[in-house]
N, C-alpha and C. Protein backbone atom coordinates (compact mmCIF):
# COMPACT_ATOMS: atom_id res chain seq x y z
N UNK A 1 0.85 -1.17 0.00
CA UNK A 1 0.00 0.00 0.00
C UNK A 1 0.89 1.24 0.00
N UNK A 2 0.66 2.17 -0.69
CA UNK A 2 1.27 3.40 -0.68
C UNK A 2 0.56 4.58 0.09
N UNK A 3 1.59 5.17 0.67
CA UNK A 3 0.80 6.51 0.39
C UNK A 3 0.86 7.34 0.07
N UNK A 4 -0.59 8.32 0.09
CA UNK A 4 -0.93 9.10 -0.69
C UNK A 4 -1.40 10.09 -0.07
N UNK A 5 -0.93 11.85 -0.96
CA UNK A 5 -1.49 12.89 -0.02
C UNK A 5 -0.48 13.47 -0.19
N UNK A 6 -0.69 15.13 -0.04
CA UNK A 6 0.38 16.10 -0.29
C UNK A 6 1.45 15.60 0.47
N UNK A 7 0.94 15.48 1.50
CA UNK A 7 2.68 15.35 2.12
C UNK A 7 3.61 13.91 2.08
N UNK A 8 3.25 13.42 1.39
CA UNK A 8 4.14 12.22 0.28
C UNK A 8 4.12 13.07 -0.62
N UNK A 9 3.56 13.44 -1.52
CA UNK A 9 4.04 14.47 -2.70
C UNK A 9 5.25 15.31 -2.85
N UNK A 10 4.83 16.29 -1.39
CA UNK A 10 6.15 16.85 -0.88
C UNK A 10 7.41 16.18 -0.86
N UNK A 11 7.13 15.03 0.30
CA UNK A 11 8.50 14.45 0.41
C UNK A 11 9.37 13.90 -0.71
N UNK A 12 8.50 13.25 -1.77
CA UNK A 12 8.99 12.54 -2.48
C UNK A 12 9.88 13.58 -3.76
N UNK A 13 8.81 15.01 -4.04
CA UNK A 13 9.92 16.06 -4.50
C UNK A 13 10.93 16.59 -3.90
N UNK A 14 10.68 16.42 -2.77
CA UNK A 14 12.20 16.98 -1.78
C UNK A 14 13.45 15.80 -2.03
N UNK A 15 13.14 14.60 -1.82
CA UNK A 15 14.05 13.51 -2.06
C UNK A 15 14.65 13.61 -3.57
N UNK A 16 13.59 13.75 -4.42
CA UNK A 16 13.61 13.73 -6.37
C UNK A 16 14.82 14.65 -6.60
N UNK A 17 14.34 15.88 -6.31
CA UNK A 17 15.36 16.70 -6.74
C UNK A 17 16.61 17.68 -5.89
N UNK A 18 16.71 17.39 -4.26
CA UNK A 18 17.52 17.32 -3.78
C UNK A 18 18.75 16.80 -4.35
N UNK A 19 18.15 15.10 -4.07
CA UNK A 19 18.83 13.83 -4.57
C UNK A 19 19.60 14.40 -5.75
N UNK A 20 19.41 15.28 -7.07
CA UNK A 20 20.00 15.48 -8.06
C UNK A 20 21.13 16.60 -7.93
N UNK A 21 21.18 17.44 -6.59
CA UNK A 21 22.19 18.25 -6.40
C UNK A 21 23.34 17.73 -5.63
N UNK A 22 24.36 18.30 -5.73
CA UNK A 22 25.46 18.34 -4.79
C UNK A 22 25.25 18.83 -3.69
N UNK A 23 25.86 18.34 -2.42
CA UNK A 23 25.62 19.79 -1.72
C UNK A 23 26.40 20.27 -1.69
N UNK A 24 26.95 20.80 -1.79
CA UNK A 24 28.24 22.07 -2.44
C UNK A 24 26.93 23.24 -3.24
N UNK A 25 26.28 22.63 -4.20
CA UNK A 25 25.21 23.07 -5.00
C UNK A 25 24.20 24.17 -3.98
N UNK A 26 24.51 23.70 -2.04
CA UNK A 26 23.32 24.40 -1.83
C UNK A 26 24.17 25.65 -1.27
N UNK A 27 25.18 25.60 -1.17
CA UNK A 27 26.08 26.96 -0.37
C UNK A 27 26.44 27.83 -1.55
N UNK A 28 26.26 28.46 -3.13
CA UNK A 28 26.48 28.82 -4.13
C UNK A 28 25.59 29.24 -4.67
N UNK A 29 25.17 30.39 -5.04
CA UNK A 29 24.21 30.65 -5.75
C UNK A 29 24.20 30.73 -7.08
N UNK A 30 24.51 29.58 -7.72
CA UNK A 30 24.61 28.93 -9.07
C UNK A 30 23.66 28.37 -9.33
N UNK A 31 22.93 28.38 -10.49
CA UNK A 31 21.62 27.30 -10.91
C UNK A 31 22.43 26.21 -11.09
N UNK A 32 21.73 24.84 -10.57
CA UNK A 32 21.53 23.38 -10.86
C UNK A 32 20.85 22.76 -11.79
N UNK A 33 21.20 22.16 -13.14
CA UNK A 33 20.43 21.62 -13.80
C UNK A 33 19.73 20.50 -13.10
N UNK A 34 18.43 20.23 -13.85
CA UNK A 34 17.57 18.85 -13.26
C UNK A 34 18.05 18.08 -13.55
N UNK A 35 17.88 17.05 -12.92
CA UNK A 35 18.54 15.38 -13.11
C UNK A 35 16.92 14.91 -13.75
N UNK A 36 16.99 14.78 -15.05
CA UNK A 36 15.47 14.17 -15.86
C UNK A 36 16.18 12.67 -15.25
N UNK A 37 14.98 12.00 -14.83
CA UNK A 37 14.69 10.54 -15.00
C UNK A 37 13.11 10.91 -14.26
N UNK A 38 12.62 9.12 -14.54
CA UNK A 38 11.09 9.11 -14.16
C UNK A 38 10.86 9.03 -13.07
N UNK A 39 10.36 10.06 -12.91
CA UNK A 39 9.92 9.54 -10.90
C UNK A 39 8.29 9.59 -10.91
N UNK A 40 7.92 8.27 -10.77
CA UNK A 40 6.24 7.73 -10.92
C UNK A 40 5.76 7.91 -9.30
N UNK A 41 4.86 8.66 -9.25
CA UNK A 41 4.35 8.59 -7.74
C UNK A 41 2.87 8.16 -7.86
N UNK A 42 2.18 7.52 -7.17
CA UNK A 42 0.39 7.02 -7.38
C UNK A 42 -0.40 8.00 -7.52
N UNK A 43 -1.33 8.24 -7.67
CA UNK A 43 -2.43 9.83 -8.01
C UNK A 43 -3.53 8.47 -7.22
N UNK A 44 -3.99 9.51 -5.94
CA UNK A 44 -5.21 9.35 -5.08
C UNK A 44 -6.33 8.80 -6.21
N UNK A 45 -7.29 8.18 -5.34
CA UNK A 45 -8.71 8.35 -6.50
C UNK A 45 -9.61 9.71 -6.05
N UNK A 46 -9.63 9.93 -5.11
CA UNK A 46 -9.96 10.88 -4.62
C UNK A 46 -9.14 11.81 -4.09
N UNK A 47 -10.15 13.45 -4.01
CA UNK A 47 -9.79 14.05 -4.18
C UNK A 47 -9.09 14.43 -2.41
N UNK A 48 -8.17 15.31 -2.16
CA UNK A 48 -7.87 15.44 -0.63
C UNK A 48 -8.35 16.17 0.26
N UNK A 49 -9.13 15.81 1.33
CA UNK A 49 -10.13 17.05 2.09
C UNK A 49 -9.13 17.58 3.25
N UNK A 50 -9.07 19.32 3.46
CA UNK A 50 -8.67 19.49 4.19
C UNK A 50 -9.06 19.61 5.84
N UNK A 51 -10.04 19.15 5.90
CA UNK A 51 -11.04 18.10 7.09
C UNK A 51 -10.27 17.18 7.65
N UNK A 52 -10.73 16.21 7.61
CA UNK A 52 -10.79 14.88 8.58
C UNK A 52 -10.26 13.83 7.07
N UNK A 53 -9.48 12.83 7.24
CA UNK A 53 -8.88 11.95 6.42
C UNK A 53 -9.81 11.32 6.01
N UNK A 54 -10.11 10.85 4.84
CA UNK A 54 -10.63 9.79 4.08
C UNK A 54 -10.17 8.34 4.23
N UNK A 55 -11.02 7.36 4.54
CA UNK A 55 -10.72 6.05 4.02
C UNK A 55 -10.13 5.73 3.21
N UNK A 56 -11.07 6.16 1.70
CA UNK A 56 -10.18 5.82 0.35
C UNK A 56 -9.14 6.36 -0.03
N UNK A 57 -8.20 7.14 0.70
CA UNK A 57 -6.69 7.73 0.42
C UNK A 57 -5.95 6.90 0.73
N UNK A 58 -6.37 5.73 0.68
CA UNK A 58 -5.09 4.64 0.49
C UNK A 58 -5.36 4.00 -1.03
N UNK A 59 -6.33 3.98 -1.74
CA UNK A 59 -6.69 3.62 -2.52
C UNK A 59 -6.14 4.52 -4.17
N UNK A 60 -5.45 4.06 -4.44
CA UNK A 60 -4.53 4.57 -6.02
C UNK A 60 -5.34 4.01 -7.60
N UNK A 61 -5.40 5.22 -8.03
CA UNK A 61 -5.86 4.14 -9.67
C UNK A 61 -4.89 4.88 -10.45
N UNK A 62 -4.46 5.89 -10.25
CA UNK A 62 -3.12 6.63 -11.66
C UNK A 62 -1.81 6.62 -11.51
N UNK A 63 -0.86 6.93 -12.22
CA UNK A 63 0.36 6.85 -11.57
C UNK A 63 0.67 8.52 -12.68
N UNK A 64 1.33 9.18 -12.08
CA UNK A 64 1.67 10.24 -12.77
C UNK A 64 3.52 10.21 -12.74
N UNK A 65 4.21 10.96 -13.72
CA UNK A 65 5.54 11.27 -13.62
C UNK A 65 5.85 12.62 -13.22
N UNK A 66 6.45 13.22 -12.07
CA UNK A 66 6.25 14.63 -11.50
C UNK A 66 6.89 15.04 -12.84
N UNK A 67 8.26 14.80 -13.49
CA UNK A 67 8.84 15.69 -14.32
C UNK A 67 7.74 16.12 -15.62
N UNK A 68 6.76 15.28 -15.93
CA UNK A 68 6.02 15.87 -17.08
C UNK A 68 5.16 17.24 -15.77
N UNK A 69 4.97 16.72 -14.76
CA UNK A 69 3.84 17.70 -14.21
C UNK A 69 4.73 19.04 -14.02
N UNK A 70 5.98 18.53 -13.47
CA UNK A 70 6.62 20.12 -13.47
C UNK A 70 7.36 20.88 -14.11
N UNK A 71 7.98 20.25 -15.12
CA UNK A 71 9.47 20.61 -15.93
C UNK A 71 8.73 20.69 -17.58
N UNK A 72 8.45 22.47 -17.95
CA UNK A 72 8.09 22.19 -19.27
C UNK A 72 9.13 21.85 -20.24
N UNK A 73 10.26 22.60 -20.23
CA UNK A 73 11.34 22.42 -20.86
C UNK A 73 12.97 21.55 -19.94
N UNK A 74 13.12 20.36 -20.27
CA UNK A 74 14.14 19.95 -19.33
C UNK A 74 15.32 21.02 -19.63
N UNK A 75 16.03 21.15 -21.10
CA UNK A 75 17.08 21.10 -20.91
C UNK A 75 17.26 22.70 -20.69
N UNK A 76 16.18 23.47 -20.03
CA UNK A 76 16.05 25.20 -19.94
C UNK A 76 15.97 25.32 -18.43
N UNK A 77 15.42 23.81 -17.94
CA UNK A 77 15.39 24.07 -16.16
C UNK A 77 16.26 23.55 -15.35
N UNK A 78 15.93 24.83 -14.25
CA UNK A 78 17.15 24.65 -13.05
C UNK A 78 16.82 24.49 -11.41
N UNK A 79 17.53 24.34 -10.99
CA UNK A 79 16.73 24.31 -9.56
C UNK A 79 17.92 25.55 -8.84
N UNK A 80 17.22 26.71 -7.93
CA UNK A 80 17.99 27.67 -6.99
C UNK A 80 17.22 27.33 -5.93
N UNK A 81 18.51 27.42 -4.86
CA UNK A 81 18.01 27.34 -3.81
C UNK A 81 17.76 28.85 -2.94
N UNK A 82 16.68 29.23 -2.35
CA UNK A 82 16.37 30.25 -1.74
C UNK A 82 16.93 30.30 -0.74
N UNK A 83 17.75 32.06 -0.54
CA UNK A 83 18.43 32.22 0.65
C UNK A 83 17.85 34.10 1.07
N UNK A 84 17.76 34.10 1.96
CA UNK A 84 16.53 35.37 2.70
C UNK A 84 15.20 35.15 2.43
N UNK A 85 14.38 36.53 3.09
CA UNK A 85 12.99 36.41 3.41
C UNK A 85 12.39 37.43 2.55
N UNK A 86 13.14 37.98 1.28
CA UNK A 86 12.11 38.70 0.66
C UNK A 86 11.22 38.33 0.25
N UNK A 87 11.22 36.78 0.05
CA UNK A 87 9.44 37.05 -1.25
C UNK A 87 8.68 35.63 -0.28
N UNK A 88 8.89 35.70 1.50
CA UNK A 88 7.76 35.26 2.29
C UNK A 88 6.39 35.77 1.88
N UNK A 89 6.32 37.01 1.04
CA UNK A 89 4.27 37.49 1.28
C UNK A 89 4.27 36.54 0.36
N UNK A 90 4.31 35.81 -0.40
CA UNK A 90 4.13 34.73 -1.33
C UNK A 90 4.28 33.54 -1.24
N UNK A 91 4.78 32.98 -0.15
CA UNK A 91 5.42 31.68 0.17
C UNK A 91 6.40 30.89 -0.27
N UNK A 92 7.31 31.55 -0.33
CA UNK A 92 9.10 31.40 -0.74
C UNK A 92 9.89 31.68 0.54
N UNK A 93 10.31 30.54 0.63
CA UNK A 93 10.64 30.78 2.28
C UNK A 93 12.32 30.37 2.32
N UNK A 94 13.34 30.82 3.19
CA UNK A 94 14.80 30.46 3.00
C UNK A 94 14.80 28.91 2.83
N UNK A 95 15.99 28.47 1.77
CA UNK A 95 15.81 26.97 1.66
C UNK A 95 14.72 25.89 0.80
N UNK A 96 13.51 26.95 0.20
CA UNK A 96 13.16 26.51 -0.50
C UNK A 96 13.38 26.10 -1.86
N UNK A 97 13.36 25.24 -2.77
CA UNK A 97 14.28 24.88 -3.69
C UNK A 97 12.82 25.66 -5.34
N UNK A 98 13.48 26.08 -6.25
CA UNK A 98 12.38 27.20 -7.24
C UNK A 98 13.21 26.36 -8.22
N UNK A 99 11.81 25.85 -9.02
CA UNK A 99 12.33 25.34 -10.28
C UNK A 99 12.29 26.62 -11.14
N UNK A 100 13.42 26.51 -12.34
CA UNK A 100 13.59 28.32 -13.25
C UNK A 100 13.55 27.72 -14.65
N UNK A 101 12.47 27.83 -15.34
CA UNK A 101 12.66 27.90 -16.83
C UNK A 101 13.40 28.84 -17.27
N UNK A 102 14.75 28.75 -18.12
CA UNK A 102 14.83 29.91 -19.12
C UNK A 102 14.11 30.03 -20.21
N UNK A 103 13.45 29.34 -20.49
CA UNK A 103 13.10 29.71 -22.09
C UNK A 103 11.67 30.20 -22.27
N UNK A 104 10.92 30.55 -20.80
CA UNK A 104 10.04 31.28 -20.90
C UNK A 104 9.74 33.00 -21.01
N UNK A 105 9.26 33.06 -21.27
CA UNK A 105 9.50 34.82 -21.84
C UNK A 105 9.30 35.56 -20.72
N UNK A 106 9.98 36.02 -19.68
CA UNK A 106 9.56 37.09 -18.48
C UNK A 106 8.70 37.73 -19.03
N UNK A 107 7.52 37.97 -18.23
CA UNK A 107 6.53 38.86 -18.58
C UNK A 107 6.06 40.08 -17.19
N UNK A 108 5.35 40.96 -17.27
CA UNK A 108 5.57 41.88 -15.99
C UNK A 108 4.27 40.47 -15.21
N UNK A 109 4.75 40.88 -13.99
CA UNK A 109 4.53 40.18 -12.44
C UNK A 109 5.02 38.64 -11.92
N UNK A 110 5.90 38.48 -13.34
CA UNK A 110 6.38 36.88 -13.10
C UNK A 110 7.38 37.07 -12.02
N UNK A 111 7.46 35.65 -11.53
CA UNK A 111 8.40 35.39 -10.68
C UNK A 111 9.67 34.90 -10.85
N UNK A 112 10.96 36.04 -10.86
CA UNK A 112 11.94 35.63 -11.62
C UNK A 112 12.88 35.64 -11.08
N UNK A 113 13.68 34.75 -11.40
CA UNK A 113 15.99 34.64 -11.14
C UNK A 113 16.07 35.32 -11.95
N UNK A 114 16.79 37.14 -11.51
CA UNK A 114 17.29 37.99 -12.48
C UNK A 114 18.73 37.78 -11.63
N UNK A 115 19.83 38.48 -12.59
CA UNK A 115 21.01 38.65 -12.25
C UNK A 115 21.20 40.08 -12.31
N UNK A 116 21.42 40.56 -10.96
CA UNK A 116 21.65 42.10 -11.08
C UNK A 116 22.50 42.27 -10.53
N UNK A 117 23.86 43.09 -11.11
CA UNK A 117 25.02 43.43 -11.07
C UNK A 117 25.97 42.47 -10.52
N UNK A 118 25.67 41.28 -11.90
CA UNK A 118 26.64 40.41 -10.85
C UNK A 118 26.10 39.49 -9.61
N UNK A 119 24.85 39.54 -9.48
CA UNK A 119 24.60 38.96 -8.12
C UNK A 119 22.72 38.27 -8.12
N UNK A 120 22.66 37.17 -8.37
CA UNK A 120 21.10 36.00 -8.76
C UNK A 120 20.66 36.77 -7.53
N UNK A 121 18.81 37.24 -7.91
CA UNK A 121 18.32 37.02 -6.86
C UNK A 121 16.98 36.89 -7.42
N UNK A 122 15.78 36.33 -6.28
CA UNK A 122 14.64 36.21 -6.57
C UNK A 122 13.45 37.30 -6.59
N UNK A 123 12.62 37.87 -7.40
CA UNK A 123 11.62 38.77 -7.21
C UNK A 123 10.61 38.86 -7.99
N UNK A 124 9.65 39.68 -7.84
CA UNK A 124 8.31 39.61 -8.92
C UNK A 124 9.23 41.00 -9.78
N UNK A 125 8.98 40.73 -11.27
CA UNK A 125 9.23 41.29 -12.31
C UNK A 125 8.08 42.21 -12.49
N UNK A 126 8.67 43.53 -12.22
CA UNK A 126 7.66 45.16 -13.21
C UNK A 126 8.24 45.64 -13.79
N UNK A 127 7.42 45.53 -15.14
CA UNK A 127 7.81 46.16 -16.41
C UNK A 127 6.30 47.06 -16.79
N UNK A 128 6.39 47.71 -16.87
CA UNK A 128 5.49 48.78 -17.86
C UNK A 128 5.72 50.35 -17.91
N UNK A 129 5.35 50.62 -19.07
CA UNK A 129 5.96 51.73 -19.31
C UNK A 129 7.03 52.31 -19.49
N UNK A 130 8.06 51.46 -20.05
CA UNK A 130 9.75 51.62 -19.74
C UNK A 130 10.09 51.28 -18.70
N UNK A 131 9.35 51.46 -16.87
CA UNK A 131 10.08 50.86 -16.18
C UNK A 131 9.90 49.76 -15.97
N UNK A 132 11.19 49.58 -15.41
CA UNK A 132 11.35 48.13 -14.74
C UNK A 132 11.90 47.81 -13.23
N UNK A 133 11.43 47.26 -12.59
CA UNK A 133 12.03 47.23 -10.87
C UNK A 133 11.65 45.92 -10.42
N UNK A 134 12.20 45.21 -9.48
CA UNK A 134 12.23 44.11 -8.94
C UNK A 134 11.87 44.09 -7.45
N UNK A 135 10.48 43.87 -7.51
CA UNK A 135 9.31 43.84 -6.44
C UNK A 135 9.57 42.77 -5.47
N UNK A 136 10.35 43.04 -4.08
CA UNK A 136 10.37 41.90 -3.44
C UNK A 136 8.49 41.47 -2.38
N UNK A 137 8.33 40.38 -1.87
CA UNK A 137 7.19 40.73 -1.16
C UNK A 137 7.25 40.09 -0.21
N UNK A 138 7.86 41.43 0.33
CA UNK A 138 7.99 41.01 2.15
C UNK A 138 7.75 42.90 2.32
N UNK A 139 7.25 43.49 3.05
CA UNK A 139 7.16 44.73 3.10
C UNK A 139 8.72 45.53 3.41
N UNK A 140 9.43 44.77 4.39
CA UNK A 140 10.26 45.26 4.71
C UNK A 140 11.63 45.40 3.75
N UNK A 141 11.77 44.87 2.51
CA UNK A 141 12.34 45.35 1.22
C UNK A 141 11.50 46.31 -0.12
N UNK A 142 12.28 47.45 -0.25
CA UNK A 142 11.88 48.19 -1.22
C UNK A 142 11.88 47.77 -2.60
N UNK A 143 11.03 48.25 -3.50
CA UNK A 143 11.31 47.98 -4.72
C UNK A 143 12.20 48.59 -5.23
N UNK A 144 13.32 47.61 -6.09
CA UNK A 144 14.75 47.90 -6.94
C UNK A 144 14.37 48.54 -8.36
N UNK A 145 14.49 49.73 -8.72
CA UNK A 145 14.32 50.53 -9.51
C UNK A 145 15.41 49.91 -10.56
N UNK A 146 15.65 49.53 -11.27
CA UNK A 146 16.50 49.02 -12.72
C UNK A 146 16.40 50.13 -13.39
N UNK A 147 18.02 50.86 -13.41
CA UNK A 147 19.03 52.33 -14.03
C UNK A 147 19.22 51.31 -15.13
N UNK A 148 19.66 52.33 -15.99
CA UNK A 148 20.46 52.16 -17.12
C UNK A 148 22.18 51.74 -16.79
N UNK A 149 22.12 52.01 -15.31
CA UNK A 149 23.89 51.81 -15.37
C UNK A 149 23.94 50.37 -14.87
N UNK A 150 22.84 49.70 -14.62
CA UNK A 150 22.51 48.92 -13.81
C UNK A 150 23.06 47.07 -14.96
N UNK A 151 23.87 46.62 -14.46
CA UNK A 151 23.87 44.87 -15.37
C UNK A 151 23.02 44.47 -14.85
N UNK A 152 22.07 44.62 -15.72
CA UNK A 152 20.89 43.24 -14.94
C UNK A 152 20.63 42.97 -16.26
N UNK A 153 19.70 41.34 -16.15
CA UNK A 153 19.60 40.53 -16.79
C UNK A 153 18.38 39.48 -15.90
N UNK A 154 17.22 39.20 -16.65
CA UNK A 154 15.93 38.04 -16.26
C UNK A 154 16.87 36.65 -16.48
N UNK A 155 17.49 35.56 -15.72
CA UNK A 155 18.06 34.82 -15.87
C UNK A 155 16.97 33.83 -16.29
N UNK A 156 15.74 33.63 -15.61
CA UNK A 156 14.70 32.96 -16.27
C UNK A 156 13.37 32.81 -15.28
N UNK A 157 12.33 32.36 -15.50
CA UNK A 157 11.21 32.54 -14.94
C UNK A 157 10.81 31.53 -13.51
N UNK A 158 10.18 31.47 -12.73
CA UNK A 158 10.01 30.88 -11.76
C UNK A 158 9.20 29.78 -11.72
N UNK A 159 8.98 28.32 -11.98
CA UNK A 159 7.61 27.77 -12.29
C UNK A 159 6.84 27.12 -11.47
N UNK A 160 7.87 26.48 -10.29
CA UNK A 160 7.44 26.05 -9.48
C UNK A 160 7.93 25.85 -7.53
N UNK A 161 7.94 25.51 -6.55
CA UNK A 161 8.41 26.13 -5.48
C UNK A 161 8.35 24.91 -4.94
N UNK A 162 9.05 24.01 -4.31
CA UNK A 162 9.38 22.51 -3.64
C UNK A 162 9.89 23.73 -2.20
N UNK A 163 8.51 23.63 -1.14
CA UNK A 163 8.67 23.75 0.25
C UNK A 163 8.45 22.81 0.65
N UNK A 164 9.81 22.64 1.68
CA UNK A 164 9.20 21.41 2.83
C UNK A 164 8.09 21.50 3.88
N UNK A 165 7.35 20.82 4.55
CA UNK A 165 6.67 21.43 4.97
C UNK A 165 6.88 20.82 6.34
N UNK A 166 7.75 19.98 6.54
CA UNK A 166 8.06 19.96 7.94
C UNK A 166 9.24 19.45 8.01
């Protein structure tokens, strides 16, 4: 019998793609490519109540592969690991691991790995009107106004967020 339920879900992405880094990988703020192979986990028959447990959540009829569910492009995604508390109003918390497409097109309010001056960090992307600034969301960081003197660069988009949850 397996089980089933977010928090096997969780664990089993924390193990998946941990498992594919170094740890050297987590003290560096370098993107990590994914390690593609199949990782098959069971899909509930039912759906999960956040109530009182179900009987039939032991009961499996699908099997899904997380990498089709999370990774649109393999050889464009990366895994960063999160270090500070700017973008807690969202639930990005230190240590959380952010899968990063490059090959998706930053668009304004995405959630992006830009490189500014030399230095990866995580934020919501504003663009309109010519400007551009890097919206952290935690109140207690200001928004980064992007100069012209400024090296920055959208390293790539944010798609998905592997928190542990305990």
């Amino acid at each position: 019998m397996v089980a089933c339920g977010q928090g096997y879900l969780a664990y089993c992405l924390f193990i998946q793609y941990y498992s594919s880094m170094t740890r050297s990988s987590f003290s560096h703020a370098k993107p990590t490519p994914v390690a593609i192979g199949q990782l098959w986990l069971d899909v509930c028959g039912s759906t999960m109540p956040a109530g009182f447990p179900s009987p039939a959540a032991d009961h499996t009829q699908e099997r899904i592969d997380l990498n089709q569910q999370l990774i649109r492009n393999k050889d464009a995604t990366y895994i960063f690991r999160v270090k500070g508390d700017s973008m807690t109003g969202i639930g990005i918390y230190e240590g959380d691991a952010l899968l990063v497409d490059r090959s998706i097109d930053p668009k304004h309010n995405h959630i992006v790995i830009a490189q500014l001056n030399n230095e990866f960090t995580v934020k919501r992307l504003y663009r309109r009107g010519g400007v551009v600034k890097l919206i952290a969301e935690n109140p207690l960081y200001p928004p980064r106004l992007i100069k012209e003197e400024d090296d920055f660069i959208v390293w790539g988009v944010v798609t998905n967020n592997i928190h542990k949850l305990c």
